[in-house]
C-alpha atoms as a PDB file:
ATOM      1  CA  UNK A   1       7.922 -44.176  89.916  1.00  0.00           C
ATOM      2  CA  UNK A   2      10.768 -43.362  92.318  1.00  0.00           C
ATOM      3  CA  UNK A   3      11.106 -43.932  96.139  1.00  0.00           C
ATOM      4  CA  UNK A   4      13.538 -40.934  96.324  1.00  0.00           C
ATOM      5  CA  UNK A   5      12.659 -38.427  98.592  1.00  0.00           C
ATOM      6  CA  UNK A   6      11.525 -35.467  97.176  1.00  0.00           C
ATOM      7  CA  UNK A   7      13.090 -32.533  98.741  1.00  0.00           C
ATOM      8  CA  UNK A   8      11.104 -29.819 101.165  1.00  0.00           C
ATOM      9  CA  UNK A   9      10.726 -26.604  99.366  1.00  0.00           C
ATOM     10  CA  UNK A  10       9.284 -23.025 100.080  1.00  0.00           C
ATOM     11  CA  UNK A  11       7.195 -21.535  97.309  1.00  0.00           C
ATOM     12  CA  UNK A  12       8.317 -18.120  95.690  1.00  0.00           C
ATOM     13  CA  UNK A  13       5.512 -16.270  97.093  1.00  0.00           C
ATOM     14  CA  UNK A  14       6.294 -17.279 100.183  1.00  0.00           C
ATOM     15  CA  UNK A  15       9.743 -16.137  99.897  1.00  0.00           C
ATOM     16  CA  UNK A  16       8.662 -13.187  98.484  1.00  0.00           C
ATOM     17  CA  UNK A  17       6.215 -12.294 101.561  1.00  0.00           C
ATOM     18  CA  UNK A  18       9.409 -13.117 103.305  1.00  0.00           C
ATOM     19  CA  UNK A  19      11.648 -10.491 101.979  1.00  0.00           C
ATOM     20  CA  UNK A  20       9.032  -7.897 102.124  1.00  0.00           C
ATOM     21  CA  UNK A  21       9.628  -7.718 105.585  1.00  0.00           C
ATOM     22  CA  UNK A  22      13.094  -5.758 104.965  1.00  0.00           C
ATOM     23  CA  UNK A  23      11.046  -3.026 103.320  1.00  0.00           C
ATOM     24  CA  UNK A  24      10.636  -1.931  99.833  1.00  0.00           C
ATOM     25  CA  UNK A  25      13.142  -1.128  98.341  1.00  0.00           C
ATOM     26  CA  UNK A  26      15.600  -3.021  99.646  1.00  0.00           C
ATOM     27  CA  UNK A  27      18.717  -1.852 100.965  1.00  0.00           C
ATOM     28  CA  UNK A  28      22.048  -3.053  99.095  1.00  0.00           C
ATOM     29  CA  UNK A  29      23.212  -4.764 101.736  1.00  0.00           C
ATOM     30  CA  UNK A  30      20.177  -6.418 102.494  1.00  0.00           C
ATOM     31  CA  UNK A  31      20.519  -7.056  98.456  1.00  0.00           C
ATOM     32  CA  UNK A  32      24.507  -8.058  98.644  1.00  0.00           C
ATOM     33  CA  UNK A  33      23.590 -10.612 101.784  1.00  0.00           C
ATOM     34  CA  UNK A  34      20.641 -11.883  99.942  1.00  0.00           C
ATOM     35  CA  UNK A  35      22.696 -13.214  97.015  1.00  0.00           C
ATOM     36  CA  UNK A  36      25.317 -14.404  99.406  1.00  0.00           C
ATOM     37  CA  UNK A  37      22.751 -16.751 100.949  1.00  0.00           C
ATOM     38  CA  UNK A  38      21.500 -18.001  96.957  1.00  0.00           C
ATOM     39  CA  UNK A  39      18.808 -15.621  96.999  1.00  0.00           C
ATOM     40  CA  UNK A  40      18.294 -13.302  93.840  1.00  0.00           C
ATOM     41  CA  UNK A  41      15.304 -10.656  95.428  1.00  0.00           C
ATOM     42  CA  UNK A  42      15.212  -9.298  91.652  1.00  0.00           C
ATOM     43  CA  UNK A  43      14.371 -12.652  90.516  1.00  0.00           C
ATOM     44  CA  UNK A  44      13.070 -15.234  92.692  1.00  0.00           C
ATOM     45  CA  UNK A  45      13.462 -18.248  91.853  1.00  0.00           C
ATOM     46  CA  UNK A  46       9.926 -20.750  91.732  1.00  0.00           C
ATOM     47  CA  UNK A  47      11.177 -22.744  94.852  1.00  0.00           C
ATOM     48  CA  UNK A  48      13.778 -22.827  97.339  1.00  0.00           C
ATOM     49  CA  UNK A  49      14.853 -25.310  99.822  1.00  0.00           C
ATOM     50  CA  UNK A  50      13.668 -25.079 103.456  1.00  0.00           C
ATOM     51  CA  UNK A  51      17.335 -24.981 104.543  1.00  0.00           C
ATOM     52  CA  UNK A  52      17.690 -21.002 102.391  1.00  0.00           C
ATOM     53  CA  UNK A  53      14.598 -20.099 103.574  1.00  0.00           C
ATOM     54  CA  UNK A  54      15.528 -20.555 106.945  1.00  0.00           C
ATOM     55  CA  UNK A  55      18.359 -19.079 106.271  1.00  0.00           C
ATOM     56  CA  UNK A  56      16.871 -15.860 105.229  1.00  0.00           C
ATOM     57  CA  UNK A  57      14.528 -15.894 107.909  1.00  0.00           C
ATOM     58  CA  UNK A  58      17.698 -15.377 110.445  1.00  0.00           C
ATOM     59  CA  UNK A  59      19.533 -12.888 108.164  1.00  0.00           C
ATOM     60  CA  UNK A  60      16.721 -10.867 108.485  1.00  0.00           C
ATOM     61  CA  UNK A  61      16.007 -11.139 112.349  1.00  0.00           C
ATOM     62  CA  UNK A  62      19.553 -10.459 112.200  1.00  0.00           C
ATOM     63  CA  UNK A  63      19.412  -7.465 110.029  1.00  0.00           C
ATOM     64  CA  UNK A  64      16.128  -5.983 111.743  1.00  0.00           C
ATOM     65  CA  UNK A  65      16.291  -6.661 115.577  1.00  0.00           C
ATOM     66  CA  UNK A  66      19.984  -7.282 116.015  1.00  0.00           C
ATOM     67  CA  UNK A  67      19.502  -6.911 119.828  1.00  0.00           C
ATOM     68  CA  UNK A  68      17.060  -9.632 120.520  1.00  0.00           C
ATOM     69  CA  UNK A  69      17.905 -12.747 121.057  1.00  0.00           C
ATOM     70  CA  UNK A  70      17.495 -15.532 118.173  1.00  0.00           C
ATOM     71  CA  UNK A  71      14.484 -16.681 119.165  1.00  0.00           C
ATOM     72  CA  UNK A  72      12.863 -13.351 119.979  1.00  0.00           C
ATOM     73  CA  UNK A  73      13.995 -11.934 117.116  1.00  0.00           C
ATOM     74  CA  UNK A  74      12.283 -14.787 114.964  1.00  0.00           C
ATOM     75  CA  UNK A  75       9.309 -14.167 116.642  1.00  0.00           C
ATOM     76  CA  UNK A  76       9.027 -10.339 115.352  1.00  0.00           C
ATOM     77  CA  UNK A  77       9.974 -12.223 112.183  1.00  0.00           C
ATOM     78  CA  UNK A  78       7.129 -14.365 111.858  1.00  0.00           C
ATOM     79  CA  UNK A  79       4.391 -12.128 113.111  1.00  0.00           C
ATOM     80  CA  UNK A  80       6.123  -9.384 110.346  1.00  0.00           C
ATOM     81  CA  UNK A  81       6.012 -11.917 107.642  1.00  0.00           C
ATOM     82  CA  UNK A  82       2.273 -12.541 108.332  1.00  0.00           C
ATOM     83  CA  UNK A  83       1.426  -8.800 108.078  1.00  0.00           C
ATOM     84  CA  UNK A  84       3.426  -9.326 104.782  1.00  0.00           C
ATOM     85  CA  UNK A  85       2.136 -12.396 103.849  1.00  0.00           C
ATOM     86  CA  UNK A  86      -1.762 -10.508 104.271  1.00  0.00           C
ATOM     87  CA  UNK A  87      -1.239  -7.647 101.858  1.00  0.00           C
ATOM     88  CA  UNK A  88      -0.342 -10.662  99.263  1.00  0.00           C
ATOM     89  CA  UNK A  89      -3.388 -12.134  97.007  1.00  0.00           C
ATOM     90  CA  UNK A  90      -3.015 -15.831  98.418  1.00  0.00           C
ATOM     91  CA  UNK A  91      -2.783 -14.241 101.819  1.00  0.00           C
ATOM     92  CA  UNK A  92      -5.731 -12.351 101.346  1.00  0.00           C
ATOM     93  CA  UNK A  93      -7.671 -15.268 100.122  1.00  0.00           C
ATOM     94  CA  UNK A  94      -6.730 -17.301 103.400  1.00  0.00           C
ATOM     95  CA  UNK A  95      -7.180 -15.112 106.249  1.00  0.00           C
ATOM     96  CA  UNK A  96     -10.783 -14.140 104.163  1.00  0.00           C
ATOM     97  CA  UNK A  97     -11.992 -18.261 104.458  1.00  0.00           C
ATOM     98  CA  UNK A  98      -9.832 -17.738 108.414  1.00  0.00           C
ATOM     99  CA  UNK A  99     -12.078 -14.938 109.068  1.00  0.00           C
ATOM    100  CA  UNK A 100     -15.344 -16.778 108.238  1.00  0.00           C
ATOM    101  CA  UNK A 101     -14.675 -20.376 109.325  1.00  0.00           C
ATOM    102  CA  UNK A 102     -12.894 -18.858 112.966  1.00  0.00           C
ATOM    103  CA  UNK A 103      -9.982 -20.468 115.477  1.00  0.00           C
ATOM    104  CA  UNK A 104     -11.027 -23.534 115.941  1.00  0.00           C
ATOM    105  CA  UNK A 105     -11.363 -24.818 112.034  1.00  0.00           C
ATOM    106  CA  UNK A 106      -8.649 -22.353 111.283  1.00  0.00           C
ATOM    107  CA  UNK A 107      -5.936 -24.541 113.519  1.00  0.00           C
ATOM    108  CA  UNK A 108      -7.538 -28.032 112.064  1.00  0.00           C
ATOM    109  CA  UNK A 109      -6.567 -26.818 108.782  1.00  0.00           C
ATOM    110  CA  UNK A 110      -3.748 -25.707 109.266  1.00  0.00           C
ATOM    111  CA  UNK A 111      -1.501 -28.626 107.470  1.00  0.00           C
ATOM    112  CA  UNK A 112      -4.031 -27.335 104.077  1.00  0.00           C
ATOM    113  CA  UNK A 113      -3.193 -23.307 104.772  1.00  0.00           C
ATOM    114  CA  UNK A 114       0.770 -24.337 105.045  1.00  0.00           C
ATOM    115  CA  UNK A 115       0.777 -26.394 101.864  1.00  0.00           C
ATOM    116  CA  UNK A 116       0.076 -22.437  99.788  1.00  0.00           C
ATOM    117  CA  UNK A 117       3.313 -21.943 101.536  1.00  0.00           C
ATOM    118  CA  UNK A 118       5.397 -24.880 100.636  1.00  0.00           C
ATOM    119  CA  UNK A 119       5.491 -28.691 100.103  1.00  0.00           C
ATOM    120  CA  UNK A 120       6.410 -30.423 103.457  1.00  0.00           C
ATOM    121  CA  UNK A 121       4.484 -29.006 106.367  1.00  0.00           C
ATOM    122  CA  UNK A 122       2.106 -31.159 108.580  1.00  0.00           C
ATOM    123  CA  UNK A 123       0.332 -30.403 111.724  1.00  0.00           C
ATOM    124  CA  UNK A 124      -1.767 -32.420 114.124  1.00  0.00           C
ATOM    125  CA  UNK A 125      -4.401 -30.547 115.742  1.00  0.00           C
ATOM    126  CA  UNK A 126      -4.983 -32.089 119.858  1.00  0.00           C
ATOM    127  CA  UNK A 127      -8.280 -30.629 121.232  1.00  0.00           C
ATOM    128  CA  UNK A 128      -7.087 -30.096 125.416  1.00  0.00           C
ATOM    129  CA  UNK A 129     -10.076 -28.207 126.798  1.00  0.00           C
ATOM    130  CA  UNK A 130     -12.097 -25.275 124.895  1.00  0.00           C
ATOM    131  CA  UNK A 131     -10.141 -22.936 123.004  1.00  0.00           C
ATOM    132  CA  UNK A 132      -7.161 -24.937 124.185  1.00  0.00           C
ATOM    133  CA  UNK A 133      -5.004 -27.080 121.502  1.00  0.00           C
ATOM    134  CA  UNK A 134      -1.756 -28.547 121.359  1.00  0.00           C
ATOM    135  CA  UNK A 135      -0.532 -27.949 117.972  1.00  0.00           C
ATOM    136  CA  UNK A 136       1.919 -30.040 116.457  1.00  0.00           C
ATOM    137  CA  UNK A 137       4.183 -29.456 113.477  1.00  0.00           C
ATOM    138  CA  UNK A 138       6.756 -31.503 112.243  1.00  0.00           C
ATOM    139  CA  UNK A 139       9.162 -29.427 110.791  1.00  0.00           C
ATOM    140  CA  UNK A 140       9.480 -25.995 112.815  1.00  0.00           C
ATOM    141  CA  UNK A 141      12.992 -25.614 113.325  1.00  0.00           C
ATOM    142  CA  UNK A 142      12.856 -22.137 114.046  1.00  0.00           C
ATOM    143  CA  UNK A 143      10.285 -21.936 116.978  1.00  0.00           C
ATOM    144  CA  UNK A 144      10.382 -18.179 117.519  1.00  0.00           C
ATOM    145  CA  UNK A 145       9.330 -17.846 113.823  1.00  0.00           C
ATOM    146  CA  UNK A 146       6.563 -20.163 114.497  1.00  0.00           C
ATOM    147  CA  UNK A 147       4.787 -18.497 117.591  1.00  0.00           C
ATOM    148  CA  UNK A 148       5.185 -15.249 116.141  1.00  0.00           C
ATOM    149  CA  UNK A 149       3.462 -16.598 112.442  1.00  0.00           C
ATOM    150  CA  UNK A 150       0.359 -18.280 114.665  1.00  0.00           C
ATOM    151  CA  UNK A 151       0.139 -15.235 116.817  1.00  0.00           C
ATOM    152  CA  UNK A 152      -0.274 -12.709 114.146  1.00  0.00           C
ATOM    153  CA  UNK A 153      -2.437 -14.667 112.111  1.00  0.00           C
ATOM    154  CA  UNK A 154      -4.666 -15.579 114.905  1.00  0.00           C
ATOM    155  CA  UNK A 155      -4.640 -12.330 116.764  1.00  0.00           C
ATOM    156  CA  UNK A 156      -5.326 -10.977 112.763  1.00  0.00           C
ATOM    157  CA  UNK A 157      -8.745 -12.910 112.557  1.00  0.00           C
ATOM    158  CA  UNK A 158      -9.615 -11.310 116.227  1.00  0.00           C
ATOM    159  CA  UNK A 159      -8.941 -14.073 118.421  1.00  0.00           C
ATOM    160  CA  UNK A 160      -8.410 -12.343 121.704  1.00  0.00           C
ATOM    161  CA  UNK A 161      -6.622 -13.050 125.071  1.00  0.00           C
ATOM    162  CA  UNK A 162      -4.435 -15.265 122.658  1.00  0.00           C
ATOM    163  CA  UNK A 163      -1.133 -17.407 124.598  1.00  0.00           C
ATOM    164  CA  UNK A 164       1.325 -19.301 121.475  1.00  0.00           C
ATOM    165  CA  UNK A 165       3.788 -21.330 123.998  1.00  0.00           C
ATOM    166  CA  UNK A 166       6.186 -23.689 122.939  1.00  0.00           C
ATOM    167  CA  UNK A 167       5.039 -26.710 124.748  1.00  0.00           C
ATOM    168  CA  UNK A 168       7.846 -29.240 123.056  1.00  0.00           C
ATOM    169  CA  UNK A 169      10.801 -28.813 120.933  1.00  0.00           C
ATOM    170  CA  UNK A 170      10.931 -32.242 119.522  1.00  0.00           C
ATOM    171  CA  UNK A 171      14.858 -33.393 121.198  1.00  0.00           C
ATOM    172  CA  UNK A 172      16.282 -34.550 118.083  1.00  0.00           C
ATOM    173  CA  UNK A 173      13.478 -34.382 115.232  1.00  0.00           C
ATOM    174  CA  UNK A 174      13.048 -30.653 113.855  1.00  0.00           C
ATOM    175  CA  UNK A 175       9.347 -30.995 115.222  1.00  0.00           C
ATOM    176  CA  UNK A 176       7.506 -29.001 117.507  1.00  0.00           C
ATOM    177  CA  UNK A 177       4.318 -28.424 119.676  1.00  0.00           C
ATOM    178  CA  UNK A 178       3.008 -25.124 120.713  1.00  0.00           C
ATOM    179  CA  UNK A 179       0.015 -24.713 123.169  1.00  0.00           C
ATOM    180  CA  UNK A 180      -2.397 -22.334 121.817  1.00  0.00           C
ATOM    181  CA  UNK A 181      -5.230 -21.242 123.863  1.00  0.00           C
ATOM    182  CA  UNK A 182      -7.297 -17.663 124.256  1.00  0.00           C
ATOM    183  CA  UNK A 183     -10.010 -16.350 126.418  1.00  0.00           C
ATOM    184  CA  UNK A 184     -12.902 -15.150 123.542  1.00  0.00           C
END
C-alpha cells in the first residue's frame, strides 16, 4: 500500500456537463482552445486533474461573458454548468433525491453529491440559525464558480429568497466558506 498522494481529479461527466455550457456544437475555436488547454471535447478523457478543469472553467467564462469580471463571470459559469449538469442522467438522479429530501439534508450531503463529480471534495455543514449555514469546502479555488453552482442548484429544487455569500476565502489554503441562508 502506498502513502503517495493520490492526485484530485474531475470525472468525465463532469467535464462533459462542463463543456456543454459553450453550446452544442462547439465552435472551432472553442474546439482549437480546448485542445490547447489538454482537453480533447471529441474524446474526453475518464479523468482530468482539478488544475485543467479549472482551467476550462475560466476559458469558458472567458469565452462567454468576456466583460464580467473573473469572479462574476465564474458565477454565470457555475449556475450554467448546473443547468447543464441537470439535463445529464447523474444530474437528474441527484437533484430527483435533492428534490425529495429538501435544503437542509441537501447541504449536509453535500461532500456525498460532490464525490459523482470528482474525487477530492469535502464540505462541513455549520447549522447558524434556521435556514442559515456556513458551508465549508476545502478546495474551491474558484469562488464565483462555487456560489453560482449552489445557487442554481438550490434555487433549482425551489428554495426561495436564497443569499450564496462568500463568508471566507481560506488566506492561503484553496478553501472556502460561503453563508447560505433563504427565507422559505
Amino acid at each position: 500500500m502506498s502513502d503517495a498522494p493520490r492526485e484530485w481529479i474531475v470525472f468525465d461527466y463532469t467535464m462533459e456537463s462542463l463543456l456543454r455550457v459553450l453550446g452544442q456544437p462547439l465552435l472551432p475555436e472553442h474546439v482549437a482552445g480546448l485542445m490547447a488547454l489538454g482537453v480533447n471535447p471529441r474524446r474526453l478523457e475518464p479523468a482530468f486533474p482539478v488544475a485543467v478543469y479549472i482551467r476550462v472553467l475560466d476559458f469558458i467564462g472567458q469565452q462567454l461573458w468576456p466583460g464580467l469580471s473573473r469572479e462574476e463571470a465564474a458565477f454565470a459559469v457555475g449556475r450554467a454548468f448546473m443547468v447543464a449538469y441537470r439535463q445529464t442522467l447523474m444530474g437528474k438522479a441527484v437533484f430527483s433525491i435533492t428534490r425529495v429530501i429538501g435544503p437542509h439534508r441537501a447541504l449536509d450531503r453535500m461532500s456525498r453529491n460532490f464525490r459523482s463529480a470528482n474525487n477530492y471534495t469535502e464540505t462541513r455543514l455549520t447549522p447558524l440559525g434556521p435556514n442559515r449555514y456556513a458551508l465549508w469546502f476545502n478546495h474551491a479555488t474558484n469562488t464565483g464558480f462555487f456560489r453560482g453552482l449552489l445557487t442554481e442548484a438550490l434555487e433549482g429544487i425551489g428554495v426561495r429568497g436564497l443569499s450564496v455569500t462568500l463568508m471566507d476565502s481560506g488566506g492561503q489554503e484553496p478553501g472556502a466558506t460561503f453563508l447560505v441562508s433563504w427565507s422559505e
